[in-house]
Protein backbone atom coordinates (compact mmCIF):
# COMPACT_ATOMS: atom_id res chain seq x y z
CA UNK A 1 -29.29 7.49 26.26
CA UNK A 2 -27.53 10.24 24.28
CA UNK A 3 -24.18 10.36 23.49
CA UNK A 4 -21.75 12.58 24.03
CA UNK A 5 -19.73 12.07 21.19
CA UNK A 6 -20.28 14.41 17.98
CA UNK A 7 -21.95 12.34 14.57
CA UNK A 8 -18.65 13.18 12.67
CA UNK A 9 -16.54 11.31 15.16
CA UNK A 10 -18.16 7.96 14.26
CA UNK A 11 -17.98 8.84 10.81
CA UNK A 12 -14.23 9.14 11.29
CA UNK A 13 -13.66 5.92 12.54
CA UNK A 14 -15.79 4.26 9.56
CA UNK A 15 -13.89 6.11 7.40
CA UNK A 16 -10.22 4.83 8.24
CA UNK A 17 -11.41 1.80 8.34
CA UNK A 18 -12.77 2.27 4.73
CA UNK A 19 -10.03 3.92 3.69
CA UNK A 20 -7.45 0.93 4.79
CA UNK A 21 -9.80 -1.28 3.36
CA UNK A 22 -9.56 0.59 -0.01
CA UNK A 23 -6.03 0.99 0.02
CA UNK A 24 -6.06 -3.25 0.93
CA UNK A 25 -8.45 -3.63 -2.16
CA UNK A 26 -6.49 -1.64 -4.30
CA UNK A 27 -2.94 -3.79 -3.68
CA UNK A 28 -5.02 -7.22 -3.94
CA UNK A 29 -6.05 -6.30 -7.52
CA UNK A 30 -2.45 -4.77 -8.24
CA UNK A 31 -1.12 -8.05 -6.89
CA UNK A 32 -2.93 -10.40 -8.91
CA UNK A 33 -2.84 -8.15 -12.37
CA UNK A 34 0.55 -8.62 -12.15
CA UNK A 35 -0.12 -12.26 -13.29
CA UNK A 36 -2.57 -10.95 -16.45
CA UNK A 37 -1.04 -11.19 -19.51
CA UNK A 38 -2.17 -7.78 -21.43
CA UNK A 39 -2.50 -6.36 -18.26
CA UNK A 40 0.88 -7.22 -17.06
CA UNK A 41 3.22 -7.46 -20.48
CA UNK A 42 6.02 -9.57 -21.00
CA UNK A 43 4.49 -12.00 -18.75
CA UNK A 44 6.91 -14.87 -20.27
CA UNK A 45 9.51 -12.95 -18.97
CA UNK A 46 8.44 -13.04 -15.55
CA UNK A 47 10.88 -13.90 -13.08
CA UNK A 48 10.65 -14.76 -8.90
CA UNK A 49 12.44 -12.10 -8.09
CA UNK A 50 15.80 -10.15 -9.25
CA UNK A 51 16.09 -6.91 -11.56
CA UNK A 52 16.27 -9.31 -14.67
CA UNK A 53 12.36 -9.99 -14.80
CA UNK A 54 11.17 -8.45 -17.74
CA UNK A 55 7.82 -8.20 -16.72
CA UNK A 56 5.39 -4.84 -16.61
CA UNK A 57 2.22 -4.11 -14.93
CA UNK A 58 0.64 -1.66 -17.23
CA UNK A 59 3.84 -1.70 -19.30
CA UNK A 60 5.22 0.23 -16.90
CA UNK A 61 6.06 -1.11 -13.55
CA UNK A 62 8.89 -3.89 -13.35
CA UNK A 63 7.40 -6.57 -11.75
CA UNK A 64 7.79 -10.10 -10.32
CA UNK A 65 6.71 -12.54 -8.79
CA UNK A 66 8.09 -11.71 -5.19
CA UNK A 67 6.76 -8.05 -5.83
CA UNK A 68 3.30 -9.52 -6.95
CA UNK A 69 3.31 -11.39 -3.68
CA UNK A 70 4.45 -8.46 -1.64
CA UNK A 71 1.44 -6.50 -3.36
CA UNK A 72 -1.18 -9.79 -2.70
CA UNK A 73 0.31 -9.84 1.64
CA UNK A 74 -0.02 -5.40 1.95
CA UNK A 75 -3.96 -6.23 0.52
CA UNK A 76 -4.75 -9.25 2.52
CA UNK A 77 -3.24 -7.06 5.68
CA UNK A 78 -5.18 -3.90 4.54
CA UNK A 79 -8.18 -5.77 4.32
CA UNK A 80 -7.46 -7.29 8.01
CA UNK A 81 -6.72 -4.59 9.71
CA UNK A 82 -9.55 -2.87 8.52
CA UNK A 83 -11.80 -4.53 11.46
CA UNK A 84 -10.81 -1.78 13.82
CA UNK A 85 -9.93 1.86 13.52
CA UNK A 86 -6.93 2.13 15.66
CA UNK A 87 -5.63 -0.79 13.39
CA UNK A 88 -6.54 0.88 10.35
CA UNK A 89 -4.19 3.65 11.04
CA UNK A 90 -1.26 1.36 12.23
CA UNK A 91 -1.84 -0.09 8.80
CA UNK A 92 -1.75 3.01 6.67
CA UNK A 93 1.26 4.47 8.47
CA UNK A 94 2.99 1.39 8.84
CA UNK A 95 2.04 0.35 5.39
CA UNK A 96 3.48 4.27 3.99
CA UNK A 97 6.53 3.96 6.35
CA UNK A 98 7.23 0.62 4.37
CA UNK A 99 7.26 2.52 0.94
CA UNK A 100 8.95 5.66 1.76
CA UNK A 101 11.95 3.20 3.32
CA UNK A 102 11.51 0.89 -0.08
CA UNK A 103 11.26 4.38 -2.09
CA UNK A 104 14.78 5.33 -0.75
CA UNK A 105 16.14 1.63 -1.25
CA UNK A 106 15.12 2.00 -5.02
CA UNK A 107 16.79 5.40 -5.39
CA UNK A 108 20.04 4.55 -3.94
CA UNK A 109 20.62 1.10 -5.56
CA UNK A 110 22.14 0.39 -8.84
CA UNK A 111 18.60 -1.05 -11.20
CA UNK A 112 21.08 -4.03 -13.14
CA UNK A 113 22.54 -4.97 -9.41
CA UNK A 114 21.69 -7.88 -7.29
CA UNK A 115 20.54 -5.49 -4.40
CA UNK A 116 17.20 -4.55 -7.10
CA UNK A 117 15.57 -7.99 -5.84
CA UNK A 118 11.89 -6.56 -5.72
CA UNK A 119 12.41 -5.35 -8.95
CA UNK A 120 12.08 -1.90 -8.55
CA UNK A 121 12.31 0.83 -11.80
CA UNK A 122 12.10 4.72 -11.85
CA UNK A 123 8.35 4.35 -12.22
CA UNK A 124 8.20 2.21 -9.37
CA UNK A 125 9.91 4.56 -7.37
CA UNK A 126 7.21 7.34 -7.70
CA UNK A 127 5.03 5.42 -7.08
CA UNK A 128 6.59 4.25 -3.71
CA UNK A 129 6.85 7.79 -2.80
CA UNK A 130 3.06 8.50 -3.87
CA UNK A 131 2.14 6.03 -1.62
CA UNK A 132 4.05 6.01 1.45
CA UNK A 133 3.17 10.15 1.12
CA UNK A 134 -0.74 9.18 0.47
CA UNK A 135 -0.77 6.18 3.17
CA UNK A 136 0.77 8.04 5.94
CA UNK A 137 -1.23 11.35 5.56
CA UNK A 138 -4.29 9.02 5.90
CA UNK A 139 -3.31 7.32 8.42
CA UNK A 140 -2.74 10.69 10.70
CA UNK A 141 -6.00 11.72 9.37
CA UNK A 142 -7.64 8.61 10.52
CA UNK A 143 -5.96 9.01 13.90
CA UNK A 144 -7.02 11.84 14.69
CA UNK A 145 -10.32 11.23 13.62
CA UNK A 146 -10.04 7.59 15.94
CA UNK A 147 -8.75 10.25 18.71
CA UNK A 148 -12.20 12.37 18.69
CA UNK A 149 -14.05 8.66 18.99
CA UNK A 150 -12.24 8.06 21.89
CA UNK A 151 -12.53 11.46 23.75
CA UNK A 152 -15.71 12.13 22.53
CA UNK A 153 -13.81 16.28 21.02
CA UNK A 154 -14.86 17.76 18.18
């Protein structure tokens, strides 16, 4: 029996799910670098959580511990969703939404305050944007693409 639905549709749907899998990938090893001294410096210095940990991934990105975690749960949940397309893109949007609302949390707080419990710096704060600009335009590719599965369109 043929189907109806065009060979780039089902490529589509494998590739959101590859994608959120990537992205998933991608956060695990983030999350557990940030425990490598020489990848991570000032590892001595690192802290649970607060702006005071004096820890960098890549000597660059504040980290701590709560942030590592936060990095090791978005990888594990990349990696789970993954199974399916349509939650694939509930990932990647979701997952961008989180970062462009943690991108405007890091811009408006004061870095030496209480309120910077992640830790969050200026680099970090790119690189929330990056993401949550990166995850979300995925994610709306990968629904569309999860669409054309469903409806069998071009």
């Amino acid at each position: 029996m043929a189907s109806s639905q065009p060979a780039s549709a089902g490529r589509s749907k494998v590739f959101v799910q590859q994608v959120a899998m990537a992205v998933g990938a991608v956060f695990l090893v983030v999350g557990v670098a940030g425990f490598i001294p020489g990848i991570t410096t000032n590892v001595d210095d690192l802290e649970f959580a607060g702006h005071s940990s004096g820890a960098e991934l890549l000597g660059l990105f504040q980290v701590s511990i709560l942030h590592n975690i936060v990095h090791l749960l978005f990888g594990v949940a990349g990696l789970a969703m993954a199974r399916t397309a349509r939650l694939s893109v509930i990932y990647l949007i979701g997952g961008g939404l989180i970062y462009a609302v943690l991108w405007i949390y890091g811009l408006i707080i004061d870095s030496g305050s209480d309120a910077n419990f992640v830790p969050l710096n200026d680099a970090d704060n790119w690189l929330h944007f990056a993401l949550a600009v990166g995850m979300v335009a995925l994610g709306l590719a990968g629904s569309r693409g999860s669409r054309q599965v469903r409806t069998g369109t071009a």
